[in-house]
Each structure stands twice: as structure tokens, then as C-alpha cells.
Protein backbone atom coordinates (compact mmCIF):
# COMPACT_ATOMS: atom_id res chain seq x y z
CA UNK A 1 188.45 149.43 57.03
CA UNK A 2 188.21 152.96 56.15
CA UNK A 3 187.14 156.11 57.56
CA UNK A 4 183.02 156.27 58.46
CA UNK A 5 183.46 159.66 57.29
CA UNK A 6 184.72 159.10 53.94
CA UNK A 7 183.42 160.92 51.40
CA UNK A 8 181.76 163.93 53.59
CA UNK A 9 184.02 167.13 52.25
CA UNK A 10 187.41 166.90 53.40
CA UNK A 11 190.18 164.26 52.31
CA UNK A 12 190.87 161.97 55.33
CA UNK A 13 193.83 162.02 56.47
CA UNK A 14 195.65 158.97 57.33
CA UNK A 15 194.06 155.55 58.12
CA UNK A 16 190.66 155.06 60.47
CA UNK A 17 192.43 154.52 63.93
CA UNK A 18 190.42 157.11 65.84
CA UNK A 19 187.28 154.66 67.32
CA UNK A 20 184.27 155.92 68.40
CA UNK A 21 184.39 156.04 72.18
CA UNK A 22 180.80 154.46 73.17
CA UNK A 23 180.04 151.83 70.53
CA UNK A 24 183.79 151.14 69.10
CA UNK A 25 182.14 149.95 66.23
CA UNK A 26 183.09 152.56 63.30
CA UNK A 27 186.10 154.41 63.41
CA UNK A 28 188.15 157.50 61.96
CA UNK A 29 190.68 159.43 60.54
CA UNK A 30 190.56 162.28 62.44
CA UNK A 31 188.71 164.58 65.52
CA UNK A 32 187.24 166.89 62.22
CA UNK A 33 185.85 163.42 60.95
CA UNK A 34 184.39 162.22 63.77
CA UNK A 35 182.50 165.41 64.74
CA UNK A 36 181.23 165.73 61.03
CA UNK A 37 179.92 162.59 61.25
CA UNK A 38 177.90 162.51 64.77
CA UNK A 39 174.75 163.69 62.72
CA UNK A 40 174.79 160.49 61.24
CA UNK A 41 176.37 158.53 63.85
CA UNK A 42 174.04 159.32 66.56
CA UNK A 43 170.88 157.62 65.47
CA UNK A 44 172.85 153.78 64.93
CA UNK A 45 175.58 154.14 67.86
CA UNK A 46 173.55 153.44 70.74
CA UNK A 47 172.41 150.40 68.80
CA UNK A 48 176.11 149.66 67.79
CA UNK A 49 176.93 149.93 71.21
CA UNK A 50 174.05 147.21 72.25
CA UNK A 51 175.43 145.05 69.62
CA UNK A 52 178.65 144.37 70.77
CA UNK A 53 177.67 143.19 73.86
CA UNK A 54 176.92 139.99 72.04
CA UNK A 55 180.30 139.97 70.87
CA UNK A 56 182.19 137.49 73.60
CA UNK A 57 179.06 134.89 72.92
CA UNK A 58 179.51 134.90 68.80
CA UNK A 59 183.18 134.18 69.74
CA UNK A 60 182.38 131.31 71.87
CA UNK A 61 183.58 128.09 70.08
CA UNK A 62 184.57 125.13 70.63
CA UNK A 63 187.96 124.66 68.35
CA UNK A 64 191.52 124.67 69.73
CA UNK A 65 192.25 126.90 66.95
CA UNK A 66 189.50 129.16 67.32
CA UNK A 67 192.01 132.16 69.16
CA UNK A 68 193.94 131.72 65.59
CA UNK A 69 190.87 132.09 63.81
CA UNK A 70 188.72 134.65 65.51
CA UNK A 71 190.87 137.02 67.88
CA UNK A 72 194.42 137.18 65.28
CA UNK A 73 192.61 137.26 62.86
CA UNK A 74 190.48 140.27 63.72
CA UNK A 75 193.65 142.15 65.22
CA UNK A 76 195.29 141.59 61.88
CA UNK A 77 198.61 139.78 62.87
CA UNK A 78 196.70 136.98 61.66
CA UNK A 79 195.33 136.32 57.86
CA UNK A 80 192.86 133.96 56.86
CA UNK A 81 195.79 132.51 54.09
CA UNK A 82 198.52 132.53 57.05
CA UNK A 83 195.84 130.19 58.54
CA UNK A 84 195.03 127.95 56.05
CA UNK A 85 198.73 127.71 55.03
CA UNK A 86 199.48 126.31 58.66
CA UNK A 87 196.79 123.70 58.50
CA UNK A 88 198.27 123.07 55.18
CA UNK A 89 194.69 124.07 53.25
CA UNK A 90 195.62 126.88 51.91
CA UNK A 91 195.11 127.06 47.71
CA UNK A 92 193.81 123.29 48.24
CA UNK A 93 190.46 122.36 46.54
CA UNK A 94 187.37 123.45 48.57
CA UNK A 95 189.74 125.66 50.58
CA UNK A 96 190.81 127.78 48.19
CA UNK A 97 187.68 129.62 48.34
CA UNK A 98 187.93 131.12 52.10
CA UNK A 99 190.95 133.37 51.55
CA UNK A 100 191.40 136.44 49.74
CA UNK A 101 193.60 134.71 47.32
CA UNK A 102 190.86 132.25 46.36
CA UNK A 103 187.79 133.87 46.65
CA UNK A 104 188.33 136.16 43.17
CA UNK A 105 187.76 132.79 41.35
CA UNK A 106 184.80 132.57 39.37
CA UNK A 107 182.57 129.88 39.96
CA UNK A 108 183.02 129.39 35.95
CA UNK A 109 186.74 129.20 35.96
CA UNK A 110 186.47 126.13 38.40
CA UNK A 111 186.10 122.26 37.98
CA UNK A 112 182.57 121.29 37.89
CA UNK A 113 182.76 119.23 41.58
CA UNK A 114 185.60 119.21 43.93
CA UNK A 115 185.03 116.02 45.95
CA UNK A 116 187.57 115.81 48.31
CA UNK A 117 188.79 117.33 51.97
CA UNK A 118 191.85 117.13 51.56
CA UNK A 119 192.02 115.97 55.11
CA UNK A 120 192.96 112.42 56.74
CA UNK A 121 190.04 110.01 57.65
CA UNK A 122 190.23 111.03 61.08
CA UNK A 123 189.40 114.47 60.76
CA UNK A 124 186.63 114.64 58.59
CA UNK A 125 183.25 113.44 57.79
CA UNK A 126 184.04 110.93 54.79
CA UNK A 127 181.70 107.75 55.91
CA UNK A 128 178.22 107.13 57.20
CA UNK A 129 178.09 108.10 61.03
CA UNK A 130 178.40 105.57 63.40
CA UNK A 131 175.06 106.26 64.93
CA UNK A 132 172.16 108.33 63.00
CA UNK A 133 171.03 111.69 64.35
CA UNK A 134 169.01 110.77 67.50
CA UNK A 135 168.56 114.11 68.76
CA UNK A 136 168.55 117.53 67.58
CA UNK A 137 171.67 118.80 67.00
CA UNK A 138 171.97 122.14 69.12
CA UNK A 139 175.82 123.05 68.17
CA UNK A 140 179.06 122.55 66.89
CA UNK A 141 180.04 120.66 69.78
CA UNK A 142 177.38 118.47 69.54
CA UNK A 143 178.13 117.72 65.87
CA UNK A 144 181.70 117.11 66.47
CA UNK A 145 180.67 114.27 68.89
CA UNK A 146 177.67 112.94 66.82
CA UNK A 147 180.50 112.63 64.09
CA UNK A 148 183.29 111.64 66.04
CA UNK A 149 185.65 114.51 65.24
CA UNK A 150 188.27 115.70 66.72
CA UNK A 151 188.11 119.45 68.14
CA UNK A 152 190.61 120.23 65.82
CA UNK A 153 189.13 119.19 63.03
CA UNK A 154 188.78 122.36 60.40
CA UNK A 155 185.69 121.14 58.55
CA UNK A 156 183.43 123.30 60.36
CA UNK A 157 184.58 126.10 58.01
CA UNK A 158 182.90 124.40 55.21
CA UNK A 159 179.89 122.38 56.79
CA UNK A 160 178.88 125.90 57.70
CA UNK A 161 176.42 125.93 54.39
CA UNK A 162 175.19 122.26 55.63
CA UNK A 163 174.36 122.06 58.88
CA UNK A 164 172.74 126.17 58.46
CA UNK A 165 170.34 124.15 56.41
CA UNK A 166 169.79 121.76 58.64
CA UNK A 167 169.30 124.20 61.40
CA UNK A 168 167.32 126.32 59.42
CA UNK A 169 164.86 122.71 59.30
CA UNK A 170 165.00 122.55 62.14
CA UNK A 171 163.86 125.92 63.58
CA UNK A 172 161.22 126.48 60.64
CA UNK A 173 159.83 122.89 61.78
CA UNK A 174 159.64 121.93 58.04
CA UNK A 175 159.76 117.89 58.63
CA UNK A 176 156.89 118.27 60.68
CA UNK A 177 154.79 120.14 58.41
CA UNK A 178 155.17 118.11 55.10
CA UNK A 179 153.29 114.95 54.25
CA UNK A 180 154.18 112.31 56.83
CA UNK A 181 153.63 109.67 54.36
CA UNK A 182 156.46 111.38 52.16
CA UNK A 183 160.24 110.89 52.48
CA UNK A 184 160.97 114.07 49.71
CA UNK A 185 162.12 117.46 50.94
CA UNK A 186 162.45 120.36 48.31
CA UNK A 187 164.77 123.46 49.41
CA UNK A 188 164.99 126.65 47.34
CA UNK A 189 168.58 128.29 48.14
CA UNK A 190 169.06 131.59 47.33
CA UNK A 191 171.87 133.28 46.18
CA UNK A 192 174.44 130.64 46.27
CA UNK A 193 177.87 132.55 45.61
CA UNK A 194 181.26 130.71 46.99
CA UNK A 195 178.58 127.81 48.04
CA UNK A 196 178.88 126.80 44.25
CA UNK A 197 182.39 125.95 44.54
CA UNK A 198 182.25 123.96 47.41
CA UNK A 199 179.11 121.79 46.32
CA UNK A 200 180.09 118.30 47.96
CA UNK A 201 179.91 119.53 51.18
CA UNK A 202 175.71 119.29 50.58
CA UNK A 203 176.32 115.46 50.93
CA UNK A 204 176.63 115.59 54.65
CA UNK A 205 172.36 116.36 54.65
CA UNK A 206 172.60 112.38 54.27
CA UNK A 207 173.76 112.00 57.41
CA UNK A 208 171.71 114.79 58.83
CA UNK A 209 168.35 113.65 57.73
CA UNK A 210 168.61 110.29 57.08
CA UNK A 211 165.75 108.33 55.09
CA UNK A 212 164.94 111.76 53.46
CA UNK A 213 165.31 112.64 49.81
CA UNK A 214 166.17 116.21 49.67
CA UNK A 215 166.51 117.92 46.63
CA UNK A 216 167.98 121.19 46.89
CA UNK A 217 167.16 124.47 43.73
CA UNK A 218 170.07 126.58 44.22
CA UNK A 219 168.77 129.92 42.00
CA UNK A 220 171.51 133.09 41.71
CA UNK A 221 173.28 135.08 39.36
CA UNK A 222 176.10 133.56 40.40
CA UNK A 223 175.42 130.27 38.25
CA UNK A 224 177.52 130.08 35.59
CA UNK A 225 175.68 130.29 31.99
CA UNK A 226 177.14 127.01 31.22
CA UNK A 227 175.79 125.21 34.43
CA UNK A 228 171.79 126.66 34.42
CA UNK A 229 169.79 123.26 34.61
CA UNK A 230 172.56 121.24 35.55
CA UNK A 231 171.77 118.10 38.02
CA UNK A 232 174.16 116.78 40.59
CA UNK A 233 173.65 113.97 42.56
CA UNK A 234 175.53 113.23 46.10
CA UNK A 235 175.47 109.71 46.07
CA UNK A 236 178.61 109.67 48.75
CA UNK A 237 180.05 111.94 51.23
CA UNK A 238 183.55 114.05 50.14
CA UNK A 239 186.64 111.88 50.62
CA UNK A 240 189.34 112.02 52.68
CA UNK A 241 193.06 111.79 51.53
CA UNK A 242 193.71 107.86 52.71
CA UNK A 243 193.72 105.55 49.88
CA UNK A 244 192.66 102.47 52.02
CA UNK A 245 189.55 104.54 53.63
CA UNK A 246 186.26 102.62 53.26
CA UNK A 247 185.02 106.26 51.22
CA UNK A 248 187.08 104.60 48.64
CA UNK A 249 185.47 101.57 48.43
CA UNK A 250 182.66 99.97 45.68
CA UNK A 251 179.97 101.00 47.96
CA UNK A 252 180.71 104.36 49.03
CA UNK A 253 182.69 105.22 45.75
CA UNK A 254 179.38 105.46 44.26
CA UNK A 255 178.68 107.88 41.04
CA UNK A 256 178.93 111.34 41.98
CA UNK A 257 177.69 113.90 39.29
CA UNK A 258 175.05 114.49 36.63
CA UNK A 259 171.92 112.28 36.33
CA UNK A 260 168.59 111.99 36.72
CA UNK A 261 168.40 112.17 40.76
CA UNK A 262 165.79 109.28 40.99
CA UNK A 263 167.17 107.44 43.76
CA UNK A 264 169.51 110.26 44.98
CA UNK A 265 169.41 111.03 48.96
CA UNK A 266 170.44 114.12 48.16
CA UNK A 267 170.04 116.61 44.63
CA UNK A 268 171.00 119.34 43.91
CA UNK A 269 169.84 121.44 40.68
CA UNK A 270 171.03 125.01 39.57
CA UNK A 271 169.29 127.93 37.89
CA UNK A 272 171.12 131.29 36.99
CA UNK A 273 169.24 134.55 37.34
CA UNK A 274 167.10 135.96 40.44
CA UNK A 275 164.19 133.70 42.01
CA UNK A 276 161.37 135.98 41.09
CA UNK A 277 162.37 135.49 37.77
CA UNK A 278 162.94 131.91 37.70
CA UNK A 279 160.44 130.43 40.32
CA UNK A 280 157.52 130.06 37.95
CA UNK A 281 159.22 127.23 35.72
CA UNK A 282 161.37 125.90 38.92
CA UNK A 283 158.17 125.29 41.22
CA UNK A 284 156.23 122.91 38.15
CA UNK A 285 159.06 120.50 39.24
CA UNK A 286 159.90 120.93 42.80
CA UNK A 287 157.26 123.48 44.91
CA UNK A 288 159.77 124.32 47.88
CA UNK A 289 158.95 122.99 51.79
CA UNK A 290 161.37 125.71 52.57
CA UNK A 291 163.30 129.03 51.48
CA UNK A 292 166.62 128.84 52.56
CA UNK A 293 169.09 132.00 51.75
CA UNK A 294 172.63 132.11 53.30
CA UNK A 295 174.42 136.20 53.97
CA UNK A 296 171.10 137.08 52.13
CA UNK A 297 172.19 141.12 52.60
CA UNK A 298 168.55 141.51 52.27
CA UNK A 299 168.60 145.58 52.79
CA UNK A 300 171.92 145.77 50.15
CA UNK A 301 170.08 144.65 47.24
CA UNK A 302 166.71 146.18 45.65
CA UNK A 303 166.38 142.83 43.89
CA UNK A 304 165.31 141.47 47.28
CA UNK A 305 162.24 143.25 47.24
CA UNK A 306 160.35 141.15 44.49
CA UNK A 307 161.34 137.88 45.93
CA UNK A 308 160.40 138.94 48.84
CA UNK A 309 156.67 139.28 47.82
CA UNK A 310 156.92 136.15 46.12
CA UNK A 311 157.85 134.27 49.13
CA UNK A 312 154.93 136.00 50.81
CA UNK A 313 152.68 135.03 48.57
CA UNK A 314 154.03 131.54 48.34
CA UNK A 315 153.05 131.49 51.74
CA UNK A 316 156.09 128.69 52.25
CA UNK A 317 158.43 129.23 55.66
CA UNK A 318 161.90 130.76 54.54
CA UNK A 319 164.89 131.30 56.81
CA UNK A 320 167.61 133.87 55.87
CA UNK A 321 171.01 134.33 57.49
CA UNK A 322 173.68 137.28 57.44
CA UNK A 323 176.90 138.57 58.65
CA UNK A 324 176.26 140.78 62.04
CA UNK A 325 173.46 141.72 63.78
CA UNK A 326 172.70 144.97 62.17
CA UNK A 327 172.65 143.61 58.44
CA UNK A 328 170.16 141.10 60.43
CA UNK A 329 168.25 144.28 62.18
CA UNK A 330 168.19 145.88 58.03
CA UNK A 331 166.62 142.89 56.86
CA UNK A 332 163.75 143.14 59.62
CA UNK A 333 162.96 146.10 58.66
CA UNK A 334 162.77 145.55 54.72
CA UNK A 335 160.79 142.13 55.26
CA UNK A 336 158.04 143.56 57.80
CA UNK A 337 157.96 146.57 54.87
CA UNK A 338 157.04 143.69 52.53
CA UNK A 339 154.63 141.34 54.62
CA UNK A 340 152.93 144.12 56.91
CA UNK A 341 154.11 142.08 60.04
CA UNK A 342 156.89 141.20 62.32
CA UNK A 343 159.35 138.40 61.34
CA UNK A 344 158.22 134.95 61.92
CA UNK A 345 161.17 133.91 63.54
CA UNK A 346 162.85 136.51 65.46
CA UNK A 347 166.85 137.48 64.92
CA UNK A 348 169.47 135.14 67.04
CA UNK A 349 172.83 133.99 67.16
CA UNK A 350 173.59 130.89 64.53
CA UNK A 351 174.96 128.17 66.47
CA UNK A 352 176.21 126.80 63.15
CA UNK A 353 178.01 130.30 61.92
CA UNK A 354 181.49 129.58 60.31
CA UNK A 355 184.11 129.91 62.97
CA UNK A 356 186.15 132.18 61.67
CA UNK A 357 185.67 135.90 61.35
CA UNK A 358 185.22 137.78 58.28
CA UNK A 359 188.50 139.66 57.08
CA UNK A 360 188.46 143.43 56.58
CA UNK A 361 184.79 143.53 57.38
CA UNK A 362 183.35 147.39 57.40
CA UNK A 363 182.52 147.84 61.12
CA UNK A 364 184.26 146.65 64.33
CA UNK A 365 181.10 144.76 64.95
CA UNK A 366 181.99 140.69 65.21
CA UNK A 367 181.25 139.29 61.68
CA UNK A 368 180.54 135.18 61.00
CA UNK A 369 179.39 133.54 57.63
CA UNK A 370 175.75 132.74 58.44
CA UNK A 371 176.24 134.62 61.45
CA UNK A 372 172.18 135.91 62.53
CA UNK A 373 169.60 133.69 61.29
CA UNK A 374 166.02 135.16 61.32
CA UNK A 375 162.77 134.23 59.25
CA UNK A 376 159.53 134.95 57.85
């Protein structure tokens, strides 16, 4: 973290352990640095200050290693890799992608698919569920018990993409709205950065909407060159590390990768460049139900604001997620610039954020993966 006054005249002086008394949110370097700063300060701390109030619910899970993850890490004796290394993740396939260490990796210097957990049968979601989805899943908790998973269990950290879509579904009321004689559901994802490298964890939306064919456009500068138009289907769920596990077997070992997505229950197809640039040729194909966008950091980027008319003229629900509160409060403010009106569905708390706080975040504020979820 550095100094909020960075950058304002004077050379700070030593590192940002000086907090701001009220909010506790930004912090500084020195007395000189904090008083320089209280013209700017003022307007956002009472807000900060409102925000962190929220802060013991958005570290409310479920996990016997959340402490590990949330608190040491955020106090720094903890690291994301020291983490991963006990659970013996860390540098291993999908994993390698939620520490420092691994997230520098292009998504063009990796393998095309990773398919596997790395994780024994017992803690992760390799095989059909024993019972489909009966009611609407409200949490992690209740997805740990739907899929008979230990508390323990660290795939939460990567079904975060996953069941975020299926929330998203869910609050947007999507299935209701489309054709009820039609088992097809078309998602245009957004942005799709470190998602790209940890693809296979889509295949759980079989189990999450079963009897629906969901193809999913993920659309982003992040796509490789090499990958634009490229087709995947998830025929199976990621495997496990057992060799006599029925995801090894003829029937659930079936063909993972690039076809025609016919009979797929779940496709995925990627696009590089921005969506207002590419929707035109993507929507002759697959007109979206839904707009889904994961840490969208709507009020970062001025390449939000075309696609954000687009979707407004598309007239098509979307659902956009982001790491605290006040990226989610920026985004408001940018989207009812855009549409004229207030958001469709109003900021809250993801119950499916990734539980595990973001490292070296820029504010003391409590920061999740798909933390806020709000819509238009």
C-alpha cells in the first residue's frame, strides 16, 4: 500500500503506517501528508467510514481455513503463496494463477485447458451431484452441502467465476424470461482475464443448471491472438487426482476441447478485443439472455463507456461484479451517467465472492474477487 498522499509535493517519508483516524481506510506517511490530503479526503471518508461497517459480514465464511485466508492474510504474516504451498496448490495447474507468483503468466504462455484439481475425489466437484439443484442456491454453505464437500475443501477459490454466474441467473431472473419451450442459454462475459486460465471450472454450470445448454462468449483483450474464435466444449467436469475415480471412466472421460458444441451442455467461445467492437458479428450467432462481467472496474476504464451504451441499447439484463464497495458505488455512478436511471439491481454483498482477500489491495477497505454484484 502506499501513501494516499503520494505524489502531492513533498517526498513521503517512510512507509503508509499513519491511518486515518475515522474511516481507517487510506493511510500515510506522515502528519504533513495527512493534513495535505484532507481536501481530498474529506468528501470520500465519511463514506469510507460507512463502508467498513460491512467489513465483519464480507468476512463471514464458512471454511475452516478462512482465518488463514482472510484475517493473515490481510495483516501480512500471511501470503496467498504461503497458503497455497500448505494446501500443497501452490504453482499447481489452475492454482498457479491466485498468487503473485502465478498471476504474471500470460494467458498465451499457458496450455490451452488445464483439466484437473489437483485435489482427491473427496474434496472436489469431479462427478455429477448426487441430487440436482432443487432449490436456489443462497451460499457457499449451501453449495458445499448440495455437493457434498467437505468445509475444507479449497475449490471455492476457483468456482468463484461459476457459481457468480449462476448467481448472477439467478438474481437477473434470466431462466424465467427466455423461451420456455427452449433449453439454450447464451451468456456474454466480459473481460475474462485470469478466468481464461482456469476455463474447466465453467463445467460445473452442468450441474448448476441441469437440462440447459449454455453457451458462454467470453469477449476481452485478454484473449490471446492465437485463441480468437476458438470453441471449447465441457463435456465433463475437472478431475480429481484418483486414478480409479468414476471422472476417469468411458462415460465421464468424455472429449473435452475444440468442436462444434452441438450437443455440448456447456460452450464456451472466445473473441479478443472489446465488446462494442466485437458484438455486431458475435450476436448473428448467439444474441445474449444475459451480460455477465466479473471485477468489471467499470469507473477505471473509459472503454466501459461504449459498451455500456450498447448494453443499453441491447436492452438485455447484465450483471457486473467488483472488488469493494466503492469500485461498486464508481460504477453506479458511470452506468446511471449512461442509461439516465438508477441501477436495475441495486449494489450487495456476493454470497459467492472468492474467500480469500485480495493481496496488497490500495485501501484498507475488505477486498473479495467478485466481491459487490450490482446490475442494470
Amino acid at each position: 500500500m502506499e501513501c494516499a498522499a503520494k505524489g502531492r509535493g513533498t517526498r513521503c517519508i517512510g512507509p503508509p503506517t499513519r491511518r486515518c483516524g475515522r474511516c481507517g481506510v487510506v493511510a500515510y506517511c506522515s502528519v504533513a501528508h495527512q493534513l495535505s490530503h484532507w481536501s481530498d479526503h474529506k468528501e470520500e471518508c465519511a463514506r469510507f467510514e460507512q463502508q467498513m461497517r460491512s467489513a465483519d459480514v464480507l468476512h463471514d465464511f464458512p471454511f475452516t481455513f478462512s482465518s488463514e485466508a482472510l484475517v493473515q492474510v490481510h495483516e501480512k504474516p500471511e501470503t496467498r503463496c504461503s497458503f497455497f504451498m500448505r494446501q500443497g496448490l501452490h504453482q499447481v495447474g489452475m492454482w498457479r494463477y491466485e498468487c503473485h507468483c502465478g498471476a504474471s503468466v500470460a494467458a498465451s504462455d499457458c496450455p490451452r485447458m488445464i483439466y484437473d484439481w489437483n485435489l482427491p475425489t473427496i474434496l472436489c466437484p469431479c462427478r455429477e451431484p448426487k441430487t440436482p439443484t432443487s432449490m436456489r442456491l443462497s451460499n457457499w454453505k449451501d453449495y458445499y452441502e448440495w455437493r457434498c464437500l467437505p468445509l475444507h475443501s479449497p475449490v471455492a477459490l476457483l468456482l468463484q467465476w461459476t457459481v457468480t454466474i449462476y448467481h448472477a441467473i439467478q438474481l437477473a431472473a434470466v431462466r424465467n424470461s427466455t423461451n420456455e419451450n427452449s433449453n439454450k442459454l447464451y451468456i456474454h462475459y466480459l473481460g475474462p482475464d485470469k478466468e481464461l486460465l482456469q476455463l474447466a471450472v465453467f463445467g460445473e454450470l452442468r450441474a448448476l443448471l441441469p437440462g440447459i445448454q449454455v453457451h458462454i462468449d467470453l469477449i476481452g483483450p485478454a484473449v490471446p491472438q492465437f485463441r480468437d474464435g476458438e470453441r471449447i466444449d465441457l463435456c465433463r467436469y475437472a478431475r480429481c487426482t484418483e486414478i480409479d475415480c468414476a471422472c476417469k471412466s468411458s462415460t465421464e472421460n468424455a472429449s473435452l476441447g475444440v468442436s462444434n458444441g452441438i450437443n455440448s451442455p456447456v460452450t464456451l467461445q472466445l473473441h479478443k478485443g472489446f465488446y462494442h467492437e466485437r458484438h455486431r458479428e458475435i450476436v448473428k450467432d448467439s444474441f445474449p439472455h444475459l451480460v455477465v462481467a466479473s471485477n468489471a472496474g467499470i469507473a477505471a476504464y473509459s472503454s466501459w463507456l461504449p459498451t455500456l451504451e450498447l448494453i443499453k441499447e441491447m436492452n438485455v439484463p447484465a450483471i457486473f461484479s467488483d472488488y469493494c464497495e466503492e469500485a461498486a458505488n464508481l460504477a453506479a455512478c458511470c452506468i446511471s451517467s449512461v442509461t439516465g436511471r438508477p441501477l436495475g439491481i441495486p449494489i450487495q454483498i456476493n454470497p459467492f465472492r472468492q474467500p480469500m482477500v485480495v493481496e496488497d489491495s490500495s485501501l484498507f477497505l475488505p477486498c473479495y474477487s467478485n466481491c459487490f454484484i450490482f446490475g442494470m
